[in-house]
Protein backbone atom coordinates (compact mmCIF):
# COMPACT_ATOMS: atom_id res chain seq x y z
CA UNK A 1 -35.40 -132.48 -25.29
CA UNK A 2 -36.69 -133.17 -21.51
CA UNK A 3 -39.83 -132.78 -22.58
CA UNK A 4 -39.85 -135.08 -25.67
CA UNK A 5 -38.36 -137.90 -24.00
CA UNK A 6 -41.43 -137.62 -21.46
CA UNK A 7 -43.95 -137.65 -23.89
CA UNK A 8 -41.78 -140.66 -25.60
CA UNK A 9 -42.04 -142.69 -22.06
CA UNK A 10 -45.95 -141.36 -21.87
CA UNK A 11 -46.13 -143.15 -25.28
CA UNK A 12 -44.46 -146.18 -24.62
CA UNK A 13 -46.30 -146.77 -20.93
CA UNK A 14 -49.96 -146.37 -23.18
CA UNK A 15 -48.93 -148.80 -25.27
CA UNK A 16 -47.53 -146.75 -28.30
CA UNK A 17 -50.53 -145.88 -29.47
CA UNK A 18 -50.28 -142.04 -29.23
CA UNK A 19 -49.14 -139.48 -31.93
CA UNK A 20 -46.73 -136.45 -30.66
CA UNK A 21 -48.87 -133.83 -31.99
CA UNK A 22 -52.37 -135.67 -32.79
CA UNK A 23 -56.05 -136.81 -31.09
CA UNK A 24 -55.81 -140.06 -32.93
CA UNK A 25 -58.80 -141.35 -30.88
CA UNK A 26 -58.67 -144.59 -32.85
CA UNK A 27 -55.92 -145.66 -31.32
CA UNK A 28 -56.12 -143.77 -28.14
CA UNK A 29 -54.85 -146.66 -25.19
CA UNK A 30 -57.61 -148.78 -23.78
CA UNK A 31 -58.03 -147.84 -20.28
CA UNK A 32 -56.64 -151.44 -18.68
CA UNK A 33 -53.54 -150.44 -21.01
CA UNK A 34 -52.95 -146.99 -19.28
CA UNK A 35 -50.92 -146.80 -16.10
CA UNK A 36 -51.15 -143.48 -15.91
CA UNK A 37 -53.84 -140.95 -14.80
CA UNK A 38 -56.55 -139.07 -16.48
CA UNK A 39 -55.19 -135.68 -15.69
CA UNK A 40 -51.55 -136.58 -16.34
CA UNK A 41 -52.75 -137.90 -19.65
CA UNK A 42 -54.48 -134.64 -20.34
CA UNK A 43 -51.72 -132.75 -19.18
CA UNK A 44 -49.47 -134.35 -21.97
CA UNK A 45 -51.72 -134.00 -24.55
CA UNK A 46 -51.69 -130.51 -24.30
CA UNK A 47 -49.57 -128.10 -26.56
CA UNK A 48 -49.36 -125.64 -24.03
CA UNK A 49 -48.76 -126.94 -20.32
CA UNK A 50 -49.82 -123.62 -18.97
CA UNK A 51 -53.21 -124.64 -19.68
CA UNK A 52 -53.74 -127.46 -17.74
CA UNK A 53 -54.71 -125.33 -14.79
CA UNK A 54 -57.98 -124.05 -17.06
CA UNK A 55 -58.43 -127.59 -17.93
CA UNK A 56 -58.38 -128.98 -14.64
CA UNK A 57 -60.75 -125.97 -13.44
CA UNK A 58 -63.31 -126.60 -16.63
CA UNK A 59 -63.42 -130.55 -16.89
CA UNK A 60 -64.27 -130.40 -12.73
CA UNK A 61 -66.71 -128.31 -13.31
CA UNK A 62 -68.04 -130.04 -15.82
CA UNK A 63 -67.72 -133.67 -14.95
CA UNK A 64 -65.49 -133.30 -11.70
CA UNK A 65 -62.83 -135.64 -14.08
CA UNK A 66 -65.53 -138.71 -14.25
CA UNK A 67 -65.76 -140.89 -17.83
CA UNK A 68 -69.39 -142.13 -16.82
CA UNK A 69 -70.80 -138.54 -16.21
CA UNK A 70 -73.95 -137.15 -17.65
CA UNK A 71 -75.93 -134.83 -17.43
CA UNK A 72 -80.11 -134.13 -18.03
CA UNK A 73 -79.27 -131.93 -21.25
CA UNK A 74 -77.30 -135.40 -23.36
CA UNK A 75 -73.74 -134.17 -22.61
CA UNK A 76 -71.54 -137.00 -21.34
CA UNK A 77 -67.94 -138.04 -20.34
CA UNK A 78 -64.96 -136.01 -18.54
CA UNK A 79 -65.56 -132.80 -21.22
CA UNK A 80 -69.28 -133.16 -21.12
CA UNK A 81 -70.08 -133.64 -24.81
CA UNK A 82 -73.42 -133.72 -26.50
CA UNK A 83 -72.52 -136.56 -28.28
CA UNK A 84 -74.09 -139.91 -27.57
CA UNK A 85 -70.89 -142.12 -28.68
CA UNK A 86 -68.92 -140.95 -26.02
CA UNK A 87 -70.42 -143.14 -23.85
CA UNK A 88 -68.60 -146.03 -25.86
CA UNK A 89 -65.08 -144.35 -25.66
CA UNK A 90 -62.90 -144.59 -22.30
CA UNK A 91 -61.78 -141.43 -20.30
CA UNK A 92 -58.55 -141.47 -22.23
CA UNK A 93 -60.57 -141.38 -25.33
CA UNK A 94 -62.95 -138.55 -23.87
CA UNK A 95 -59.89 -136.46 -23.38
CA UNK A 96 -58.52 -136.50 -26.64
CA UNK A 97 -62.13 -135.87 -28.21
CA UNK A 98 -62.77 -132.72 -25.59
CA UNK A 99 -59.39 -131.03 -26.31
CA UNK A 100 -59.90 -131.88 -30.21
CA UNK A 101 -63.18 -129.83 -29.97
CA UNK A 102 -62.01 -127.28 -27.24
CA UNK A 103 -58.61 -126.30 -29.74
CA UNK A 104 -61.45 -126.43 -32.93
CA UNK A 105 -64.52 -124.47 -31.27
CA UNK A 106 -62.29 -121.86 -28.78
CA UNK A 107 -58.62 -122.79 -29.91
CA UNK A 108 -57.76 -122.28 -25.91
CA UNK A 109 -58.43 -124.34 -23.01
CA UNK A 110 -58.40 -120.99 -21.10
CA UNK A 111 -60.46 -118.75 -23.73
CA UNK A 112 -63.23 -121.98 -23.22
CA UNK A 113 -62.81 -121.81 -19.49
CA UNK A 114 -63.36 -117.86 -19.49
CA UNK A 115 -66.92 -118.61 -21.69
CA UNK A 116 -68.04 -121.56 -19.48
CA UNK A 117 -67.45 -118.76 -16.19
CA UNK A 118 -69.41 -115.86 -18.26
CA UNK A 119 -72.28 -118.32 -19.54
CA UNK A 120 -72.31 -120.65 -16.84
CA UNK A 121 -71.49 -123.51 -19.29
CA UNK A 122 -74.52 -124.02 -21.28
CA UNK A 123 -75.63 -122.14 -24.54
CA UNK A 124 -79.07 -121.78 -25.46
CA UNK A 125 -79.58 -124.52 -27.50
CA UNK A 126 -78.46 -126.56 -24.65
CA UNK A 127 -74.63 -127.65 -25.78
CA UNK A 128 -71.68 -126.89 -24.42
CA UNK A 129 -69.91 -123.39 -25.41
């Protein structure tokens, strides 16, 4: 119940634009709207809270938490995406898109994290595992 009425305040403070269980980037908060931060925010979003330590490891890696990152293979944002778009969508937006793919490509934050550490993040077409 704790734990419900958090993610009810979290929902309320960005605007009540979030679903409980969904990535609804569409109406993911604008980042003016958010008073909260980018790793709380990903923390939330999260089924499973014991992954946020994996997530916070991978995404610093990756883009050391940073919206406007890039790097010289196309990937952009806070999860380092190969997807030219996310350079319109705010870090709030990034977030919901990177755990979206991480939960559809490795269905763990962790299991991801584990590849990115064996593979040192980049596949050989040049994406991100």
């Amino acid at each position: 119940a704790r734990e419900g009425v958090a993610r009810l305040v979290l929902v309320v403070a960005l605007g009540g634009a979030l679903s409980f269980g969904g990535f609804d980037v569409a109406h993911a908060p604008a980042a003016s709207a958010a008073s909260i931060s980018l790793k709380d925010y990903a923390k939330y979003q999260l089924e499973d809270k014991s992954e946020f330590k994996c997530l916070d490891k991978l995404w610093t890696l990756e883009s050391n938490w940073r919206p406007e990152a890039h790097n010289k293979y196309g990937a952009y944002g806070i999860p380092q995406i190969m997807n030219p778009l996310l350079k319109d969508k705010n870090g709030y937006q990034q977030i919901d898109l990177g755990l979206k793919y991480i939960n559809h490509r490795y269905n763990s934050v962790c299991h991801a994290l584990k590849l990115w550490n064996k593979r040192a993040g980049y596949d050989w077409i040049g994406g991100w595992y």
